[in-house]
Protein backbone atom coordinates (compact mmCIF):
# COMPACT_ATOMS: atom_id res chain seq x y z
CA UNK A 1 100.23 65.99 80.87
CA UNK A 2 96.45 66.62 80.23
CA UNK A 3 95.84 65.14 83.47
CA UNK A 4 97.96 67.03 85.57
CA UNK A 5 96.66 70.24 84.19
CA UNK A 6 92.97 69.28 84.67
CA UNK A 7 93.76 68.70 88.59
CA UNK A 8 94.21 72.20 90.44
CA UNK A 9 95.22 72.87 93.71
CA UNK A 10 93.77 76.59 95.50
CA UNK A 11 91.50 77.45 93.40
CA UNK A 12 89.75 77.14 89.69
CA UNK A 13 91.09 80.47 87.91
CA UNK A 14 93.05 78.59 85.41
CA UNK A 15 90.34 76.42 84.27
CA UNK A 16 88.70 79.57 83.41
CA UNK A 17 91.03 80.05 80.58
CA UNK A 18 91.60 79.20 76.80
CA UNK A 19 95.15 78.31 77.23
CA UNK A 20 96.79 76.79 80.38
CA UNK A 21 99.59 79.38 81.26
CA UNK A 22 102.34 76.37 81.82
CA UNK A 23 101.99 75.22 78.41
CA UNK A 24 102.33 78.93 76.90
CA UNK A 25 105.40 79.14 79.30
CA UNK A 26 107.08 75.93 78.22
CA UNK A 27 105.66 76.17 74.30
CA UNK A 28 107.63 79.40 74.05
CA UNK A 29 110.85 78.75 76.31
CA UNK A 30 110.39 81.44 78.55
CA UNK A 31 112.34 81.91 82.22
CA UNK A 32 111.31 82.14 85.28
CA UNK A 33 110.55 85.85 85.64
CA UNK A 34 108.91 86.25 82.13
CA UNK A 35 106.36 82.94 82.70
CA UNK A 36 105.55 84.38 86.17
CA UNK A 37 104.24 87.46 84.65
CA UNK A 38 102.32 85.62 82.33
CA UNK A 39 101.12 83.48 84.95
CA UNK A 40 99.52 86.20 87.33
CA UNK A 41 98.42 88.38 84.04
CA UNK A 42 96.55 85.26 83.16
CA UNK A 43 94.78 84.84 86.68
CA UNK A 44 95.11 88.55 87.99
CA UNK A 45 91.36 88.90 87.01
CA UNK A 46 90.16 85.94 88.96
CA UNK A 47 92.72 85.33 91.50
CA UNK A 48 94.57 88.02 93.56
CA UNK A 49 93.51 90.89 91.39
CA UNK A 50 95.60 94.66 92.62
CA UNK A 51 97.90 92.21 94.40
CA UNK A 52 98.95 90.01 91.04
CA UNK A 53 99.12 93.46 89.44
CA UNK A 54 101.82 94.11 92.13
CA UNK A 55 103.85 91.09 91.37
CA UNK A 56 103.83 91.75 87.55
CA UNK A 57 105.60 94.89 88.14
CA UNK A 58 108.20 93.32 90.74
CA UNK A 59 108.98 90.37 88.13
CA UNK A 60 109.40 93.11 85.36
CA UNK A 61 111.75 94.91 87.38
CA UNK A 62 113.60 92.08 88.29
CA UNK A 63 114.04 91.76 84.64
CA UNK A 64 115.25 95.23 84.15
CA UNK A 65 117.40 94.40 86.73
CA UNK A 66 119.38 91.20 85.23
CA UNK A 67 118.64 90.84 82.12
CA UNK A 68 118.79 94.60 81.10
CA UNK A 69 121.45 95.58 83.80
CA UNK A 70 119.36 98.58 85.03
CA UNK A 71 120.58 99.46 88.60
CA UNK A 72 118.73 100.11 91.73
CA UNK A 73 118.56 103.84 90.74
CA UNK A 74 118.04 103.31 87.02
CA UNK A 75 114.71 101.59 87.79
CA UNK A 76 113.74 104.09 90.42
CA UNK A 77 114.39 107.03 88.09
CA UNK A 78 112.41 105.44 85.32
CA UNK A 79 109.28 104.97 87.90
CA UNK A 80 109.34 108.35 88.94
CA UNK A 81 109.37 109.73 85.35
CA UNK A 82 107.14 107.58 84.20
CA UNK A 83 104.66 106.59 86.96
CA UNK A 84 105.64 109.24 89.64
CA UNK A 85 105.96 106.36 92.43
């Protein structure tokens, strides 16, 4: 495995890091929405910056949406109280 993580393809962002975000992922089980927000948290500041930012929020509604049953409105409502978007 130590191999495949020291080869990167587009880039060098996740060399730049303590802890390679694919084994935090698979160490702590998580799904597929949940390890792609840790992914682009972990690059955002090297990589794609305001547009990983973007991303993190679309994952975490995704996970308000099916994990947490929020609806279409539920999630718009909460964004305009909270955030005003």
């Amino acid at each position: 495995m130590e191999e495949i993580l020291n080869k990167q393809v587009g880039g060098d962002h996740y060399s730049q890091v303590e802890i390679q975000p694919i084994m935090y992922i698979l160490s702590n089980k998580l799904d597929f929405c949940r390890g792609n927000i840790i992914k682009y948290v972990t690059r955002g500041k090297f990589k794609d910056k305001d547009k990983d930012i973007k991303k993190i929020i679309d994952y975490a509604v995704l996970i308000l949406k099916y994990d947490y049953k929020y609806t279409d409105e539920m999630v718009s409502e909460y964004l305009k109280q909270k955030y005003n978007i």
